[in-house]
N, C-alpha and C. Protein backbone atom coordinates (compact mmCIF):
# COMPACT_ATOMS: atom_id res chain seq x y z
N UNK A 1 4.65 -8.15 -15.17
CA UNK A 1 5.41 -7.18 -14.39
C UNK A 1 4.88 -7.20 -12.95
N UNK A 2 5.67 -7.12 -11.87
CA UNK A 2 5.66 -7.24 -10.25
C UNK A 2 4.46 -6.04 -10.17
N UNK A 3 3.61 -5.91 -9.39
CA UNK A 3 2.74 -5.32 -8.52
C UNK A 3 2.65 -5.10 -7.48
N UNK A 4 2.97 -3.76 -7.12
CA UNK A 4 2.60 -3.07 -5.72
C UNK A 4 2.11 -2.31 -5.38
N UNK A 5 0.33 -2.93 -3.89
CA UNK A 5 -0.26 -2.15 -3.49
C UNK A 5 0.02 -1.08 -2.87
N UNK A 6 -0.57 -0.46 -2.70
CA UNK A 6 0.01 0.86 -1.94
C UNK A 6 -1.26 1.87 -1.01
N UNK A 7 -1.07 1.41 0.14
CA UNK A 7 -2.25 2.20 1.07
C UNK A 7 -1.57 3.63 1.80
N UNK A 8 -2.52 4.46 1.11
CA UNK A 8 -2.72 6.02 1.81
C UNK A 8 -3.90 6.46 1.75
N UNK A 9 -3.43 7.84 2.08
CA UNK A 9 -4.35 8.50 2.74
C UNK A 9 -5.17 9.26 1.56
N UNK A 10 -6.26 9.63 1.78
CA UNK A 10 -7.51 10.45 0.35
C UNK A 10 -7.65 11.42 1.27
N UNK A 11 -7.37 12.24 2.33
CA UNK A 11 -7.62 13.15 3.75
C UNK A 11 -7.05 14.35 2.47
N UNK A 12 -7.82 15.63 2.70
CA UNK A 12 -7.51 16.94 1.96
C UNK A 12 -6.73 17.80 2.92
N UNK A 13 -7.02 17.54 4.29
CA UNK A 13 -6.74 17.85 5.32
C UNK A 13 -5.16 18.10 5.80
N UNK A 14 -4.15 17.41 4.77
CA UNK A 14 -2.84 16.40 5.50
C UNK A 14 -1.70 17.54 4.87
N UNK A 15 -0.61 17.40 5.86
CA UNK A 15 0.24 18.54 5.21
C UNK A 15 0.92 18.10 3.90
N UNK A 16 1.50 18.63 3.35
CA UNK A 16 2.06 18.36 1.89
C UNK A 16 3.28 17.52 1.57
N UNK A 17 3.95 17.33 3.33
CA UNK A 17 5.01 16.51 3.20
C UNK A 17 4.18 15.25 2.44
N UNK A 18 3.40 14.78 3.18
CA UNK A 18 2.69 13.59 2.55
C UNK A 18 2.62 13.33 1.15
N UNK A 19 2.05 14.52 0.43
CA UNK A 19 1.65 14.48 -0.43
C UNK A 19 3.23 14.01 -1.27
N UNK A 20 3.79 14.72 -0.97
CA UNK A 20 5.19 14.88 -1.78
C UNK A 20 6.13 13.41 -1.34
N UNK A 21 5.58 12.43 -0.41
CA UNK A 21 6.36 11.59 0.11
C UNK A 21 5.17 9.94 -1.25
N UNK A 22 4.33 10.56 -1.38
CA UNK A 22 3.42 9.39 -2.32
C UNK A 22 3.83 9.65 -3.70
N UNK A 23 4.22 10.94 -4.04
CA UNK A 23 4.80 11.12 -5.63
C UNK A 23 6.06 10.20 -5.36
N UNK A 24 6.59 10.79 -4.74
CA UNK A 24 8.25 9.84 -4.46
C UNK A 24 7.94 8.30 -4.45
N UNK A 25 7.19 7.77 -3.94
CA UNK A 25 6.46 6.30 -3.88
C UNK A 25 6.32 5.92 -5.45
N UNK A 26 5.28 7.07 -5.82
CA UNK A 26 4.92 6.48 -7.13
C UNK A 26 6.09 6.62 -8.43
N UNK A 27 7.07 7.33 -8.13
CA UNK A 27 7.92 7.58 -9.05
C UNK A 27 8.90 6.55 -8.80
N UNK A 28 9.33 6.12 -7.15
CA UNK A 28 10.07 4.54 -7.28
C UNK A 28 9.65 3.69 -7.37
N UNK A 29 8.26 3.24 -7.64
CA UNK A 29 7.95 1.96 -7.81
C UNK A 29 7.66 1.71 -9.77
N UNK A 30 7.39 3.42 -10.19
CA UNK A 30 7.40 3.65 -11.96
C UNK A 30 9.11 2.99 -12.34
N UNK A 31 9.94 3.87 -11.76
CA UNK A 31 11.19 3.55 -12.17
C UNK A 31 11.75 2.50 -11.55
N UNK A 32 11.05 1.48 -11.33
CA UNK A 32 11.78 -0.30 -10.74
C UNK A 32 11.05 -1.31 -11.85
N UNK A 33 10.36 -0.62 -12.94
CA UNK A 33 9.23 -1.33 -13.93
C UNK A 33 8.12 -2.19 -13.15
N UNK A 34 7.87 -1.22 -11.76
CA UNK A 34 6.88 -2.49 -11.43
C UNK A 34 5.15 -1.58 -11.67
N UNK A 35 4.19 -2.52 -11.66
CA UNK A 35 3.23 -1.89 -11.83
C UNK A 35 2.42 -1.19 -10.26
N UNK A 36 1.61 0.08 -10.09
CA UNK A 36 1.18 0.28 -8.87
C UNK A 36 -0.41 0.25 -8.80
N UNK A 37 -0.54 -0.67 -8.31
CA UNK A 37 -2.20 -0.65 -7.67
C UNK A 37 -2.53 0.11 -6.39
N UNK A 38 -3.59 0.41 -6.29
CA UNK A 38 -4.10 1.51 -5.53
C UNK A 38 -5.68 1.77 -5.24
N UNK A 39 -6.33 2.56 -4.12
CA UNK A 39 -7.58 2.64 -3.92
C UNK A 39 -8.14 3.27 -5.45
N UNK A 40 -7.34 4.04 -6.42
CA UNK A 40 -8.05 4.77 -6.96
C UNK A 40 -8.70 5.89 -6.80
N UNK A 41 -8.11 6.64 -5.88
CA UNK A 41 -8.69 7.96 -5.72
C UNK A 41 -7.99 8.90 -6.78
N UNK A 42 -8.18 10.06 -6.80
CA UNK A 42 -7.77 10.58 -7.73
C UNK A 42 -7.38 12.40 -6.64
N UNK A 43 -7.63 12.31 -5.48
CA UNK A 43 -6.94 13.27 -4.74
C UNK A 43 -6.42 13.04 -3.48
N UNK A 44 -5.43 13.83 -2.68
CA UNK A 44 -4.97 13.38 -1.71
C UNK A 44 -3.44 12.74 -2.09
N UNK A 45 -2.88 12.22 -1.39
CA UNK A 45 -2.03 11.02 -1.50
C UNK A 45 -2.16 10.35 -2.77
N UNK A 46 -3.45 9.49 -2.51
CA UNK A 46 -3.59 8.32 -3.55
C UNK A 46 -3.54 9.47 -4.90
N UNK A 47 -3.99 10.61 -5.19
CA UNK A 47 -4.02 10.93 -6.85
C UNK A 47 -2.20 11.81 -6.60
N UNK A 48 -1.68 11.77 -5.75
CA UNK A 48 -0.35 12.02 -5.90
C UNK A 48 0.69 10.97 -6.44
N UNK A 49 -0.10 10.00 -5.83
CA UNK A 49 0.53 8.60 -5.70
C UNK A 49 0.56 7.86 -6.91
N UNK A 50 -0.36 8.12 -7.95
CA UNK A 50 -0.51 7.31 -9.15
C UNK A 50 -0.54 8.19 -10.72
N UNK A 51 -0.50 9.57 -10.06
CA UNK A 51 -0.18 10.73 -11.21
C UNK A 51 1.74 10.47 -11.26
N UNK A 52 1.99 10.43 -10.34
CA UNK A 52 3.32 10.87 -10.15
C UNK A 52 4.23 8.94 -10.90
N UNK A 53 3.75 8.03 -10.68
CA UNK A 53 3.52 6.97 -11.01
C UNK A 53 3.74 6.90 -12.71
N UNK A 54 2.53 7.15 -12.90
CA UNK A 54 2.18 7.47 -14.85
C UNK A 54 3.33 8.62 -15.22
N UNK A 55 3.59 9.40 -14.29
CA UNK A 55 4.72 9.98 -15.18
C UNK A 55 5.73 10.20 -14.99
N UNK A 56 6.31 8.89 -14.53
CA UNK A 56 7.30 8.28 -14.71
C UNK A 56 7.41 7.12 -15.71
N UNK A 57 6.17 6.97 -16.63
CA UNK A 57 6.15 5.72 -17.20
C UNK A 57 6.00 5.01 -16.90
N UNK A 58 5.54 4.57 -15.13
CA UNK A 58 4.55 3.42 -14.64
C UNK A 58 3.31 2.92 -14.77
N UNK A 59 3.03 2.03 -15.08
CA UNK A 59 1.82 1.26 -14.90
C UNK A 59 0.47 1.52 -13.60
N UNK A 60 -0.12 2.22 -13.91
CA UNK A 60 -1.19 1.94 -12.61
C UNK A 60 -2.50 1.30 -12.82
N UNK A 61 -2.95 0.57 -12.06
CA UNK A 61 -4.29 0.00 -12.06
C UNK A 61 -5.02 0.26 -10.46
N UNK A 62 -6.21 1.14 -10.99
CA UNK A 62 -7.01 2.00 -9.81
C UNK A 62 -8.14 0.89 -9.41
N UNK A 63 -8.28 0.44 -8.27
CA UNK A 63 -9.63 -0.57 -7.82
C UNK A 63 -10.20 0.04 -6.99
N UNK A 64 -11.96 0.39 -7.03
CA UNK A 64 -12.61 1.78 -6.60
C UNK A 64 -13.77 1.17 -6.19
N UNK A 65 -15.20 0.93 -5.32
CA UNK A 65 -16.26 0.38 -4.59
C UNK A 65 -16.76 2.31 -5.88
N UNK A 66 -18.17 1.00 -6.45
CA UNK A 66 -19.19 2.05 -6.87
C UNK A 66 -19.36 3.46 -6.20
N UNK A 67 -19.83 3.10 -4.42
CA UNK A 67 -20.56 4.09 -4.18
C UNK A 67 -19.21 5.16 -4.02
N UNK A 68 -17.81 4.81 -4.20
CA UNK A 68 -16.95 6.11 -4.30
C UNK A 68 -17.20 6.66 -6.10
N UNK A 69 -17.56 6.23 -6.62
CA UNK A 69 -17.49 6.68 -8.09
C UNK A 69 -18.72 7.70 -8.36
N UNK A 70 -19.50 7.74 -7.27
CA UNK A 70 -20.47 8.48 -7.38
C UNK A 70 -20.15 9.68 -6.56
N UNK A 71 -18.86 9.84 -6.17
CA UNK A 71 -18.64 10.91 -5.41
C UNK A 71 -17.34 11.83 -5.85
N UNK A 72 -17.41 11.44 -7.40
CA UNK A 72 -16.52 11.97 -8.47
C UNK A 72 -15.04 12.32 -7.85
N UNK A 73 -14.24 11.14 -7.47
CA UNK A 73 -13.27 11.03 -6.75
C UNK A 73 -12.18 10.25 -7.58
N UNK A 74 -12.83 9.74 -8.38
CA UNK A 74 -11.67 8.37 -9.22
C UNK A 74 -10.71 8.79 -10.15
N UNK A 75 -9.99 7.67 -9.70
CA UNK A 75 -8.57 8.42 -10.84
C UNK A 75 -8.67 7.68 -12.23
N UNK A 76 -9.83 8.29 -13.01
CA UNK A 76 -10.26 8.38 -13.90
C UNK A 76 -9.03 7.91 -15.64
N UNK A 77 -8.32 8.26 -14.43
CA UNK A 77 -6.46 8.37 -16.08
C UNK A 77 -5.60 7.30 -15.09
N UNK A 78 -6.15 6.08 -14.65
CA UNK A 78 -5.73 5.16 -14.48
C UNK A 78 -5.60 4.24 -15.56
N UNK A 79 -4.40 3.21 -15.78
CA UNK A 79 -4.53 3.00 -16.72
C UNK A 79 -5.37 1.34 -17.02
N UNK A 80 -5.76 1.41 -15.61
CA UNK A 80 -6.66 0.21 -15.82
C UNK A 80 -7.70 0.40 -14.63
N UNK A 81 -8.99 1.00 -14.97
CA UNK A 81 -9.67 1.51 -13.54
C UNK A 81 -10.78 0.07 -13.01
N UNK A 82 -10.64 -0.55 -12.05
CA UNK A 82 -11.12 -1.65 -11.32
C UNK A 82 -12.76 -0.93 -10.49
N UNK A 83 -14.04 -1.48 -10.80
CA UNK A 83 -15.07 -0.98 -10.29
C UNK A 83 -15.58 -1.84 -9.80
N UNK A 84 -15.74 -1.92 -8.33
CA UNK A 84 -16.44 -2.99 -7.51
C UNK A 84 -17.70 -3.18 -7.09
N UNK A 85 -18.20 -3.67 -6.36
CA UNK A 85 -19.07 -3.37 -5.98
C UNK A 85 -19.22 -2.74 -4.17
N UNK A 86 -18.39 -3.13 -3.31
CA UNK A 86 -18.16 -2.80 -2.41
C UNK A 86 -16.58 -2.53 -1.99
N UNK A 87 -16.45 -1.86 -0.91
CA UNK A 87 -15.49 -2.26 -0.65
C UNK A 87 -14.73 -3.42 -0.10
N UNK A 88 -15.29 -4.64 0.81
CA UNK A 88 -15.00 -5.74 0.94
C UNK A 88 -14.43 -6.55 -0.41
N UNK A 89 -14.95 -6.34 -1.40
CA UNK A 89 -14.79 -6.60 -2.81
C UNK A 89 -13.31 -6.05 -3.65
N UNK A 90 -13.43 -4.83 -2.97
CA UNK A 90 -12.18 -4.20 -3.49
C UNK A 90 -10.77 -4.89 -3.22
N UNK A 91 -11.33 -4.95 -1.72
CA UNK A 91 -9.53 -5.34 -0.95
C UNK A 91 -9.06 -6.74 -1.66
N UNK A 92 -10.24 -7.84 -1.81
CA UNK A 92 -9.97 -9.07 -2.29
C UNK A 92 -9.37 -8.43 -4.01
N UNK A 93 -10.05 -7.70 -4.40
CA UNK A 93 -9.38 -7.62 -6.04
C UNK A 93 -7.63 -6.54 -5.79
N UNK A 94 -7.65 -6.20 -4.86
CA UNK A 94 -5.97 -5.40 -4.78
C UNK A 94 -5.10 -6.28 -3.96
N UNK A 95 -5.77 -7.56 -3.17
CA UNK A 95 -4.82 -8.46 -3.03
C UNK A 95 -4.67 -9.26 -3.90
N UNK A 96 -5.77 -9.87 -4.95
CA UNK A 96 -5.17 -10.50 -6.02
C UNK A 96 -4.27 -10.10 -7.30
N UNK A 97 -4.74 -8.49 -7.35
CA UNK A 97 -3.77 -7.97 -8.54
C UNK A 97 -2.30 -7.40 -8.07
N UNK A 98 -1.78 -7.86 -6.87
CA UNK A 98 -0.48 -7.61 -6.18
C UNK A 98 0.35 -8.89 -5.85
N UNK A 99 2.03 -7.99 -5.82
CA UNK A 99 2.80 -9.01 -5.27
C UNK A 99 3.33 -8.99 -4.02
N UNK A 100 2.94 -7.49 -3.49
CA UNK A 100 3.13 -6.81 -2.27
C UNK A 100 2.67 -5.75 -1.91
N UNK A 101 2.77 -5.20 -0.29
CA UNK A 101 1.74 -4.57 -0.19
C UNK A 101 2.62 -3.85 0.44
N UNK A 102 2.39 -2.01 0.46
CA UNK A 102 3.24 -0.68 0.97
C UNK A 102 2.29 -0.13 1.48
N UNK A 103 2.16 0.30 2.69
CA UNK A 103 1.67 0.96 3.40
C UNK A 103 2.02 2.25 4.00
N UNK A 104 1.61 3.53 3.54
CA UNK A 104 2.18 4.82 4.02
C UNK A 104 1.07 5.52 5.03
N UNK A 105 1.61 6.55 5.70
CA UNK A 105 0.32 7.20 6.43
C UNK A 105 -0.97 7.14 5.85
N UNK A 106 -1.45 7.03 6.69
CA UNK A 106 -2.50 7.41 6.27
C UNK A 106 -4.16 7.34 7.50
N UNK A 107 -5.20 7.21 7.20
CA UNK A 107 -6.55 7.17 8.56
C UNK A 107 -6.61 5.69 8.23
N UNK A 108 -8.10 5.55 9.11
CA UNK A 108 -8.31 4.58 9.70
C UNK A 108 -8.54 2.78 8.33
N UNK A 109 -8.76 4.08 7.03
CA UNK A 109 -8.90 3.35 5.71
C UNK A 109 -7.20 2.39 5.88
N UNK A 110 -6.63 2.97 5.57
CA UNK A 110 -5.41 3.00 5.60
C UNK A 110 -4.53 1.38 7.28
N UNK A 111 -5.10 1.80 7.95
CA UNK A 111 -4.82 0.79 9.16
C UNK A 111 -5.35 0.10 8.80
N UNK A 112 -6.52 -0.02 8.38
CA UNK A 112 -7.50 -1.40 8.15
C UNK A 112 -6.99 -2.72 7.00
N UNK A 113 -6.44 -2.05 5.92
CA UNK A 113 -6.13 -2.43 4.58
C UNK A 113 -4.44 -2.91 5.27
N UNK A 114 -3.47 -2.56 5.92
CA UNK A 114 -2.14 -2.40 7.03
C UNK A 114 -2.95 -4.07 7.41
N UNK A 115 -3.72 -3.74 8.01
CA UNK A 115 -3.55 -4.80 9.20
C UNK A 115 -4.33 -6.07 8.69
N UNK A 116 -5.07 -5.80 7.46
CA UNK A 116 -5.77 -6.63 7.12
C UNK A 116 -4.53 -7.84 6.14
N UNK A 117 -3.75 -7.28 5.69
CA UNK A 117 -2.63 -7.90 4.47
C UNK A 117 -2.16 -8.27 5.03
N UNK A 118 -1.39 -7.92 6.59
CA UNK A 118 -0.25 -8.22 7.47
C UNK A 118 -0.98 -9.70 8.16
N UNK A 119 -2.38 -9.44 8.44
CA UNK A 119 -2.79 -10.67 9.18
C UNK A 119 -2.97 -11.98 8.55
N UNK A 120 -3.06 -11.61 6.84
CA UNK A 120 -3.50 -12.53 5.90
C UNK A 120 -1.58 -13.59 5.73
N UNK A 121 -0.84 -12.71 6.02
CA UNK A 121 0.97 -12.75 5.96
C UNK A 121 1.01 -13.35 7.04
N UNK A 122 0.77 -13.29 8.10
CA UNK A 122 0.92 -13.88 9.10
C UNK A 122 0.49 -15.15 9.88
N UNK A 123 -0.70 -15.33 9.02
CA UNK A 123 -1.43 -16.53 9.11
C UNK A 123 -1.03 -17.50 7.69
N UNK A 124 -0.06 -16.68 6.95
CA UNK A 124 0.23 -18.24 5.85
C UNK A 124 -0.54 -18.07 4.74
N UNK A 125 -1.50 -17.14 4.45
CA UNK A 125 -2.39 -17.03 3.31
C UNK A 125 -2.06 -16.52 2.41
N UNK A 126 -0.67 -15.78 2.26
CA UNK A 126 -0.02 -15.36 1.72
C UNK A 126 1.01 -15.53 2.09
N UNK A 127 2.29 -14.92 1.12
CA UNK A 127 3.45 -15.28 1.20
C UNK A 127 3.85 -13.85 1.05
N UNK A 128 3.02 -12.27 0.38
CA UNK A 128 3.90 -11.22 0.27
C UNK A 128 4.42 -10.43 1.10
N UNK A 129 5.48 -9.95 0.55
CA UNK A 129 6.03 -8.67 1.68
C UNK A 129 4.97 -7.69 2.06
N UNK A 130 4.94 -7.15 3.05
CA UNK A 130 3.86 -6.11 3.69
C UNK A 130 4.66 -4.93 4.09
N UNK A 131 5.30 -4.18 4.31
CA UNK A 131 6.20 -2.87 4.25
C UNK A 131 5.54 -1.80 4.74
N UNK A 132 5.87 -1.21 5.87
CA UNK A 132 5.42 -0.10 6.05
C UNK A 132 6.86 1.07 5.93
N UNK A 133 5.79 2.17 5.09
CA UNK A 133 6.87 3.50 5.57
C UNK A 133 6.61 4.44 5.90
N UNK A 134 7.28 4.36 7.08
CA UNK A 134 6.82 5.85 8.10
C UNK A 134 8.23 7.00 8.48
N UNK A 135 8.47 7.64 7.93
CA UNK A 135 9.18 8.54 7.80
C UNK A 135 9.38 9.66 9.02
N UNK A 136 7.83 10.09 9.74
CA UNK A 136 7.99 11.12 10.04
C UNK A 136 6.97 10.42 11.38
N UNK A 137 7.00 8.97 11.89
CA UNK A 137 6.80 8.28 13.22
C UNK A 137 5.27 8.38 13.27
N UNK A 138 4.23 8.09 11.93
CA UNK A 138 2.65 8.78 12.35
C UNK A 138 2.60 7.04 12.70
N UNK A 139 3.26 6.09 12.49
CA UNK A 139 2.53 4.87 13.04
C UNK A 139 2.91 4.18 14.23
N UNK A 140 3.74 4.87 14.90
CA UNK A 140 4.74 4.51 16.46
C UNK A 140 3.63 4.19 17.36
N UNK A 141 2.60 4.62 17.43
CA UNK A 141 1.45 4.29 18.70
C UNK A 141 1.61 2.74 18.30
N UNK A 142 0.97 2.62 17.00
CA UNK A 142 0.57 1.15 16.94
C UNK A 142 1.57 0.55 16.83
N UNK A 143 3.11 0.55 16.59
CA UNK A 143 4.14 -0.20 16.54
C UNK A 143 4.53 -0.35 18.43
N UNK A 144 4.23 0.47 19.13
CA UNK A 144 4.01 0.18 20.50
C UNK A 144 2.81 -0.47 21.29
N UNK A 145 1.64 -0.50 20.51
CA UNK A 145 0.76 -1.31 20.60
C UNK A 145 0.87 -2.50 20.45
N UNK A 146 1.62 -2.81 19.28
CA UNK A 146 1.83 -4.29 18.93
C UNK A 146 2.77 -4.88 19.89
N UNK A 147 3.98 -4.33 20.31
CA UNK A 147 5.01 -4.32 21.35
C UNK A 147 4.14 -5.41 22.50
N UNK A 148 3.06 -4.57 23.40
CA UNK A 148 2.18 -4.35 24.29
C UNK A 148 1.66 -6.05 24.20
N UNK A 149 1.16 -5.89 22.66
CA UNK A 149 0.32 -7.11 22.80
C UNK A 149 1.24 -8.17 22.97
N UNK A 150 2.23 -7.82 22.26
CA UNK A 150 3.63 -8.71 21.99
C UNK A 150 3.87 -9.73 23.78
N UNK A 151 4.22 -8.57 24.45
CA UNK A 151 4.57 -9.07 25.76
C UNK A 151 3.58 -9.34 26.65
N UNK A 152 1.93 -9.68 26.26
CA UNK A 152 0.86 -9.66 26.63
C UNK A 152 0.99 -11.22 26.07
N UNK A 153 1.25 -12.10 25.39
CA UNK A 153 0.76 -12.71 24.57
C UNK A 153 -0.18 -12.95 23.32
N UNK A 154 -0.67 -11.74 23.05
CA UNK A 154 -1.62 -11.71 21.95
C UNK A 154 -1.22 -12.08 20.69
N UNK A 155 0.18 -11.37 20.52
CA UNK A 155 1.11 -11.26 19.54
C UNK A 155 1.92 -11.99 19.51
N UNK A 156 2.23 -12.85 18.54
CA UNK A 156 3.67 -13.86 18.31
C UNK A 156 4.63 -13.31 17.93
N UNK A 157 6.16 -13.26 18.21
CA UNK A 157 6.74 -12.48 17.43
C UNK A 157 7.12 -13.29 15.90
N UNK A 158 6.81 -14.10 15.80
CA UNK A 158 6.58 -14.32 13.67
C UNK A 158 5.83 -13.11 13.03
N UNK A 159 4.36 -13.21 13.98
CA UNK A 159 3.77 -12.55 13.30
C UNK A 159 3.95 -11.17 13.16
N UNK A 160 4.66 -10.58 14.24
CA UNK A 160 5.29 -9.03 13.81
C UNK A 160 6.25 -9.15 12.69
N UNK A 161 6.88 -10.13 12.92
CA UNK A 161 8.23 -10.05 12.18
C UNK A 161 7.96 -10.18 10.63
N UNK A 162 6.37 -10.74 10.36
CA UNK A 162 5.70 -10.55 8.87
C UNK A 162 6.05 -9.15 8.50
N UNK A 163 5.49 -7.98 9.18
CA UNK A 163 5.95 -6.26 8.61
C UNK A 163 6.88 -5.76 8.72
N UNK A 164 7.61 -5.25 7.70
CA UNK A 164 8.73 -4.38 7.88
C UNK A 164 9.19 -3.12 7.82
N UNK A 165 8.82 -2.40 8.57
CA UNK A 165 9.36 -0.88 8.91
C UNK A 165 10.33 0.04 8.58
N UNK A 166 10.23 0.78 7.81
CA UNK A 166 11.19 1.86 7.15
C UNK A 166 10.48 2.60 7.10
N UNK A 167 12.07 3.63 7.03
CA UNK A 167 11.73 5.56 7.17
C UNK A 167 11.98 5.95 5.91
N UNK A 168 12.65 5.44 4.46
CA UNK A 168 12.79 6.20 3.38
C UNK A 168 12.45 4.71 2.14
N UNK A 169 11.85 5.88 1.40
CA UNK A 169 11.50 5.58 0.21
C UNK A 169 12.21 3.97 -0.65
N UNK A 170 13.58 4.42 -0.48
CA UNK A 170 14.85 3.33 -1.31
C UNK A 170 14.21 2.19 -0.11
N UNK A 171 14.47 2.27 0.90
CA UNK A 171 14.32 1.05 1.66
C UNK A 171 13.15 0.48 1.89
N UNK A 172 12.33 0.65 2.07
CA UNK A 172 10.49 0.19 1.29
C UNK A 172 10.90 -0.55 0.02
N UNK A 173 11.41 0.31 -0.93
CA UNK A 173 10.81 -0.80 -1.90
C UNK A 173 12.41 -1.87 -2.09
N UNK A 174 13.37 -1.40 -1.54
CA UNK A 174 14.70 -2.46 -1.58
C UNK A 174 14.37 -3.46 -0.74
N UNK A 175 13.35 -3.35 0.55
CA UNK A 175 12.86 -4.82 1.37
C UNK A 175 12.24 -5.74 0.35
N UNK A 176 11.03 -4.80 -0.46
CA UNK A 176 10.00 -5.29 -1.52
C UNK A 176 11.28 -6.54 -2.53
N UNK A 177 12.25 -5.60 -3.20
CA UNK A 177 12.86 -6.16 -4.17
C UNK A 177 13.89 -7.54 -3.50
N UNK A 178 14.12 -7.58 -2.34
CA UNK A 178 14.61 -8.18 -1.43
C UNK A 178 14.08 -9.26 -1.23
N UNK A 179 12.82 -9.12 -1.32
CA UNK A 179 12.17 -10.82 -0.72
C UNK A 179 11.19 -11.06 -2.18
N UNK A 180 11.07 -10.37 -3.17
CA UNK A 180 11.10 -10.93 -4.56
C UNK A 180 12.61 -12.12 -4.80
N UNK A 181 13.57 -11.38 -4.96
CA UNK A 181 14.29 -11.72 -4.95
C UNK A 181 14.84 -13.66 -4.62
N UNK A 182 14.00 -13.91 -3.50
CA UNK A 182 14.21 -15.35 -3.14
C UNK A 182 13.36 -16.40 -4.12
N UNK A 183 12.21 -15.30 -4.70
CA UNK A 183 11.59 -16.50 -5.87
C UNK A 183 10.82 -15.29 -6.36
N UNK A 184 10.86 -15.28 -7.66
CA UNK A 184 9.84 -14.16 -8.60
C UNK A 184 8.82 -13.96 -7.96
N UNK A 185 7.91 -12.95 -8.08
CA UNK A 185 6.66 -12.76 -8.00
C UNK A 185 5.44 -13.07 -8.62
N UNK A 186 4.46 -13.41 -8.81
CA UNK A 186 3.61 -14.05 -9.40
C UNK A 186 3.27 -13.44 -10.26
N UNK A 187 3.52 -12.28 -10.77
CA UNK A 187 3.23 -11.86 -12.11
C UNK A 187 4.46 -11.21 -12.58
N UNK A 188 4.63 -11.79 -13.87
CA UNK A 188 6.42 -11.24 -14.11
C UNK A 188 5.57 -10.91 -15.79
């Protein structure tokens, strides 16, 4: 079954639209039969994101760096919990257990894991979709940043044209099912 990562936010801090915009995540990617990988947190976003997931009858598999497990954070009722040793460790095991990668608000965790998949897409090291969804414009700085670099030369436009940008839920994962679509995904 298809696999999709999914980067947010673990912030306690964040208003509830959020929260309520990662159940919706995890409930369309439960009801498309695909499976959802994730940091494994178990609050915030991410435990919205993979509760809401499981009950819909989705599949989740949580990949978590030790020293978060010692900070009694893990989403423990995952149904396959991944324990690393670092986090450098982690990202390599949620890009191998994926067929694509969703990116929602989220901090600086969140940009890093964004920009790290998109660059791996852009350089050819991959082939998956990378998707961002921003609903309510929290990633417009850096989509004008990239612009910046764009007409700076830093930026190729291929390599923007690797991420794809949406404001609702259906269209995130209809890009996802969209560029499956041209050849299965590596885990069917």
């Amino acid at each position: 079954m298809p696999a999709v990562c999914v980067f947010c936010s673990s912030s306690l801090r964040i208003d509830p639209r959020y929260l309520d915009l990662a159940a919706e995540v995890g409930r369309g990617i439960a009801g498309r039969g695909w499976t959802l990988v994730s940091g494994a947190g178990s609050i915030s976003m991410m435990g919205a994101l993979a509760r809401s997931a499981r009950d819909a009858g989705g599949r989740t598999i949580g990949v978590i760096p030790e020293a978060l497990m010692d900070r009694d954070v893990a989403d423990l009722d995952a149904d396959e919990l991944v324990v690393t040793r670092d986090m450098r460790h982690r990202k390599g095991v949620m890009d191998d257990r994926s067929d694509a990668f969703l990116a929602l608000p989220g901090g600086i965790g969140t940009l890093e894991e964004l920009i790290e998949a998109w660059t791996a897409r852009s350089l050819t090291m991959h082939d998956k979709p990378v998707v961002v969804l921003d609903p309510w414009g929290d990633f417009d700085h850096l989509h004008r940043l990239l612009e910046h670099w764009r007409e700076r030369g830093f930026v190729q436009d291929d390599a923007i044209a690797h991420a794809h940008w949406t404001t609702t839920v259906d269209d995130a994962l209809d890009v996802i099912a969209a560029a499956w679509s041209g050849g299965a995904p590596a885990r069917q």
